[in-house]
C-alpha atoms as a PDB file:
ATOM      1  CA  UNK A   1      76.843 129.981 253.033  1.00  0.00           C
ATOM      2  CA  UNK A   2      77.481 133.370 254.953  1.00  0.00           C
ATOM      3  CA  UNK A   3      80.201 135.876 254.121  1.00  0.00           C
ATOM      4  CA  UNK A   4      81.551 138.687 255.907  1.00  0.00           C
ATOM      5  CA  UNK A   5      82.941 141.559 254.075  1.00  0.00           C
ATOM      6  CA  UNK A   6      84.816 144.710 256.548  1.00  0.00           C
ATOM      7  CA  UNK A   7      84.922 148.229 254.385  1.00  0.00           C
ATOM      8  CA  UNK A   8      85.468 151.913 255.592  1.00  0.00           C
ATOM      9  CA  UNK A   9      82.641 154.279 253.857  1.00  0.00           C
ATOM     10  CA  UNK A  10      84.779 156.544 251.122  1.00  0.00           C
ATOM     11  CA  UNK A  11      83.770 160.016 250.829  1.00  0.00           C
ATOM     12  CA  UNK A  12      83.216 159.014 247.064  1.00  0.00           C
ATOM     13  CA  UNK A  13      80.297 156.934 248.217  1.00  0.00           C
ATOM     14  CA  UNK A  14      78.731 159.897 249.829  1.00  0.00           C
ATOM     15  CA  UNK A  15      76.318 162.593 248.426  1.00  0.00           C
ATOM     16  CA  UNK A  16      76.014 166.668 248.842  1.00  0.00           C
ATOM     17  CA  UNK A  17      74.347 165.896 252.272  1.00  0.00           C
ATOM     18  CA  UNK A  18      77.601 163.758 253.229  1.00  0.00           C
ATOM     19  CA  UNK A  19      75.536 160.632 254.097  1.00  0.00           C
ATOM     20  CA  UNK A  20      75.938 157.662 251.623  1.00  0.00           C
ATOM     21  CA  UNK A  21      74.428 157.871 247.923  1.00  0.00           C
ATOM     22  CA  UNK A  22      71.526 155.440 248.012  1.00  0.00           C
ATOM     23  CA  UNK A  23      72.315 153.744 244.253  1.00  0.00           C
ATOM     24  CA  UNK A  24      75.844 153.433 246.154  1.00  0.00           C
ATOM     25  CA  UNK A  25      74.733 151.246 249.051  1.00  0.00           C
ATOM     26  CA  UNK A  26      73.869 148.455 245.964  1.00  0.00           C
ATOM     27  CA  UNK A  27      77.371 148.940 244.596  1.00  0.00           C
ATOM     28  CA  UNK A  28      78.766 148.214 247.889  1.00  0.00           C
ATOM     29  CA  UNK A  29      76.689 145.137 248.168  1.00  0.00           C
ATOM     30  CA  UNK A  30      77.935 144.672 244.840  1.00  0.00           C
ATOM     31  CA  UNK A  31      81.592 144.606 245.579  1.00  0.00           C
ATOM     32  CA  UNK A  32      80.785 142.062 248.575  1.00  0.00           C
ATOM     33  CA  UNK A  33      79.545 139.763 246.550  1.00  0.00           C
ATOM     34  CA  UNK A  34      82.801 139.858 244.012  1.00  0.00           C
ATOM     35  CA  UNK A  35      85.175 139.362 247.066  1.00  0.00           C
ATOM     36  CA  UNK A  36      82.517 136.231 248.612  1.00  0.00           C
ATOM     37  CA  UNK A  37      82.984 134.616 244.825  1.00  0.00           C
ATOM     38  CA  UNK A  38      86.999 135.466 244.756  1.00  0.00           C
ATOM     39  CA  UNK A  39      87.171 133.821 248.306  1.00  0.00           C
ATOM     40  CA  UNK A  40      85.414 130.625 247.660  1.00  0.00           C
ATOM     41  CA  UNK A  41      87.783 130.375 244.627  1.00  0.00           C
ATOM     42  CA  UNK A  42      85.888 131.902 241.798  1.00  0.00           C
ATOM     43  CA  UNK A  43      87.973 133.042 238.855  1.00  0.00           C
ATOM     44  CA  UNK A  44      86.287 136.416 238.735  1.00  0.00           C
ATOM     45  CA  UNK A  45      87.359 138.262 235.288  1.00  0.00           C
ATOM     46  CA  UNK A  46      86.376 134.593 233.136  1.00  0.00           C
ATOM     47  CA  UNK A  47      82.651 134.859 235.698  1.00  0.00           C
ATOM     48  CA  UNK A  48      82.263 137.949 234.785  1.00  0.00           C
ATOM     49  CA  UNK A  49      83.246 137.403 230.907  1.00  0.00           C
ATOM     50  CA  UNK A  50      81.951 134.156 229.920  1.00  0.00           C
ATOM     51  CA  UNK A  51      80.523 134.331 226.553  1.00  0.00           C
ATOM     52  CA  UNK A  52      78.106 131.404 227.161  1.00  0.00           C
ATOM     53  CA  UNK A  53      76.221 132.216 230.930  1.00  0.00           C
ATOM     54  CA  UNK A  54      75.645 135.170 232.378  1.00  0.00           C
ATOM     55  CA  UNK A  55      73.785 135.547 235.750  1.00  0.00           C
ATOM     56  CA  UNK A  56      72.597 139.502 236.083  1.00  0.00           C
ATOM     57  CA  UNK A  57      70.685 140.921 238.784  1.00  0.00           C
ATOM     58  CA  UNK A  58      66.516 141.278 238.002  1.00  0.00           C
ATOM     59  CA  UNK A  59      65.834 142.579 241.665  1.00  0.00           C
ATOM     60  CA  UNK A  60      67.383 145.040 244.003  1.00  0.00           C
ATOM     61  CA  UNK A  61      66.152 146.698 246.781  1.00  0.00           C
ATOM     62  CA  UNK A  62      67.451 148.804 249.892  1.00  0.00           C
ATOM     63  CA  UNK A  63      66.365 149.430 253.358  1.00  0.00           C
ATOM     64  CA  UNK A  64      67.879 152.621 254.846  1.00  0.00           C
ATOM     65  CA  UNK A  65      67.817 152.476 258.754  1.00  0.00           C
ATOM     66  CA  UNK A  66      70.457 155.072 259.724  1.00  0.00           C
ATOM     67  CA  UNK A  67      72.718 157.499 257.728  1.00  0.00           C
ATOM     68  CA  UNK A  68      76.560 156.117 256.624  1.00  0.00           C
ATOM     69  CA  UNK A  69      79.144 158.877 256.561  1.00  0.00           C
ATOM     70  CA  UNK A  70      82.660 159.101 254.903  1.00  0.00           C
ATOM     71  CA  UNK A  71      85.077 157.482 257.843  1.00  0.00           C
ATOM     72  CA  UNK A  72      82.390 154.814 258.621  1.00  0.00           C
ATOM     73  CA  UNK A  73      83.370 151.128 259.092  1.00  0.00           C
ATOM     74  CA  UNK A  74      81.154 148.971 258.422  1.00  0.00           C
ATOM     75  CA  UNK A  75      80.359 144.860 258.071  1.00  0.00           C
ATOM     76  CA  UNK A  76      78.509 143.341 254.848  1.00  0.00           C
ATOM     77  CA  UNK A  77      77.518 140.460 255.723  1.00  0.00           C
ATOM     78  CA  UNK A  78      75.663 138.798 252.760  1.00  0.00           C
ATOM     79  CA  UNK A  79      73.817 135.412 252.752  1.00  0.00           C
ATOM     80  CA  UNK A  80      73.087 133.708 249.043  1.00  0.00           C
ATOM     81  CA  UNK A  81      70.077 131.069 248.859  1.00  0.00           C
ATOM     82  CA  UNK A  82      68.980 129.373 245.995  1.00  0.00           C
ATOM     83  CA  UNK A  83      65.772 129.574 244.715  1.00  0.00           C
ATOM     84  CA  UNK A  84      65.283 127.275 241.658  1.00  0.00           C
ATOM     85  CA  UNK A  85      67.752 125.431 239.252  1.00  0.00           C
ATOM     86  CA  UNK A  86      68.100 129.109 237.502  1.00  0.00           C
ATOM     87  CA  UNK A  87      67.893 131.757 240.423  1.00  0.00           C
ATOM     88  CA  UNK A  88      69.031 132.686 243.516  1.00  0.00           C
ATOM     89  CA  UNK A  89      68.838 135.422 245.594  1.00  0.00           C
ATOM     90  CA  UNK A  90      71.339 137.334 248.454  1.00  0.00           C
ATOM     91  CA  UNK A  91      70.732 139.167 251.168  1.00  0.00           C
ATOM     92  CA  UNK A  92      72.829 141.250 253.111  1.00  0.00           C
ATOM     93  CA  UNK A  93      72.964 143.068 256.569  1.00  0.00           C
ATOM     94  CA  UNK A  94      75.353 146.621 256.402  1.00  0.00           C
ATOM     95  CA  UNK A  95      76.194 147.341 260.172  1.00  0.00           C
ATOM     96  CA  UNK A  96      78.453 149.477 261.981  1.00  0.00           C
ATOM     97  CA  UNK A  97      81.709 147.797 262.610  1.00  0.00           C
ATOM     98  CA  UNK A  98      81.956 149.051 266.168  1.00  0.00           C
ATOM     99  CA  UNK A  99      78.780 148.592 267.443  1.00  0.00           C
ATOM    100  CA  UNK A 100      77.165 146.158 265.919  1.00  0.00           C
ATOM    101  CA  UNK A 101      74.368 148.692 264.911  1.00  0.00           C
ATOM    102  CA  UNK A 102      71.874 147.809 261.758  1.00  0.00           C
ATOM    103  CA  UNK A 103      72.254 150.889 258.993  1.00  0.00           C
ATOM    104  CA  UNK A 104      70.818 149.031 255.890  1.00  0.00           C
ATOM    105  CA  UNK A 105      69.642 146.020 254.286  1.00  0.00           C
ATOM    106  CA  UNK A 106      69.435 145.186 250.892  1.00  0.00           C
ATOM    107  CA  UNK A 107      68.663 142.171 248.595  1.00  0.00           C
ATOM    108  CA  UNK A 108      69.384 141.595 245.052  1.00  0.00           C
ATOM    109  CA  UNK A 109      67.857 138.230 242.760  1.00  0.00           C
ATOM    110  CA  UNK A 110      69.711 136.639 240.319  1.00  0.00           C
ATOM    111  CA  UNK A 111      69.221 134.459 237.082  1.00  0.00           C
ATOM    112  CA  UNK A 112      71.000 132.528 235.291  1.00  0.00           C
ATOM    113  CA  UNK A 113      70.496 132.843 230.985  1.00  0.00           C
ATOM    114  CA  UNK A 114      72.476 132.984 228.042  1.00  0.00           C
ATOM    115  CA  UNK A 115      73.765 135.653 226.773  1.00  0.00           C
ATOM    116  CA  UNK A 116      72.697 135.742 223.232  1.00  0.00           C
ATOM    117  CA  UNK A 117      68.619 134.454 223.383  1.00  0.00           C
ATOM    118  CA  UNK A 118      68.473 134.969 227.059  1.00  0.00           C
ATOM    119  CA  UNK A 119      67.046 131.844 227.638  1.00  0.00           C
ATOM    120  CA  UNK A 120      67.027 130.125 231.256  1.00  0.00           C
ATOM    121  CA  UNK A 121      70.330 127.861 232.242  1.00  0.00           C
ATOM    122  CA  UNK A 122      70.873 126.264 234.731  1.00  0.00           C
ATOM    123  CA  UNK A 123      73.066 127.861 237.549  1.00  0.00           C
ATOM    124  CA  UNK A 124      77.000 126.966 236.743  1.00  0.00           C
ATOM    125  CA  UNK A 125      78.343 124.211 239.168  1.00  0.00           C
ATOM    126  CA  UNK A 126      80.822 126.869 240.564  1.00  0.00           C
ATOM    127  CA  UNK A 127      77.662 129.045 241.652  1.00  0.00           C
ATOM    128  CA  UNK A 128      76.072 125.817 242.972  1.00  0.00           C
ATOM    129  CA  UNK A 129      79.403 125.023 245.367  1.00  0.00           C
ATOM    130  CA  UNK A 130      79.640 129.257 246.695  1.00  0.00           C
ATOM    131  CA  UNK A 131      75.651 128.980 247.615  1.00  0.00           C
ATOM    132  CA  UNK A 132      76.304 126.069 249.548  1.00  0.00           C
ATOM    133  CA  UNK A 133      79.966 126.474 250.924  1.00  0.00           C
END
């Protein structure tokens, strides 16, 4: 499964230097991944609130390769792949809308426990259909 997300870089995002706050790029990610779950049909305020499996990120990480200023369209495209019964991971690609140019990359792992020993599950069939759809 590959999703494509379009956004315009808010001057909220951006730091005293005017270029993109770093821990920002991850909530931009973030908010990709919410509208790839919401589009494949993903009730997203009972995901986000079930009392018996949550799935929270264990890994992040961000490549910078050119500076993102307020104004700035840009393209997330993210791709999920599963990793075990329990974990999967997502990459995405941030590029410039109108050329195409690479500015970042991040990733960010997943895992799938509940909520109250943290134990291991097994990833909910709904997560199962989005990695594969």
């Amino acid at each position: 499964m590959s999703f494509t997300y379009h956004r315009t870089i808010r001057f909220s995002d951006t730091d005293a230097a005017g270029v993109v706050y770093f821990a920002n790029v991850l909530s931009i990610c973030h908010e990709a991944y919410e509208y790839s779950l919401a589009a494949s049909g993903i009730e997203l305020l009972s995901f986000f609130s079930n009392p018996a499996v949550v799935i929270p990120i264990i890994h992040a990480s961000v490549d910078f390769l050119r500076p993102m200023v307020c104004g700035d369209a840009i393209v997330i495209r993210l791709t999920p792949q599963r990793l075990n019964e329990n974990k999967f991971e997502i990459t995405y690609e941030i590029v410039a809308a109108s050329s195409e140019q690479l500015l970042a990359k991040a990733m960010t792992r997943h895992v799938c426990i509940e909520p109250t020993t943290r134990n291991k599950l097994q990833l909910p069939d709904e997560i199962v259909e989005w990695l594969y759809s």
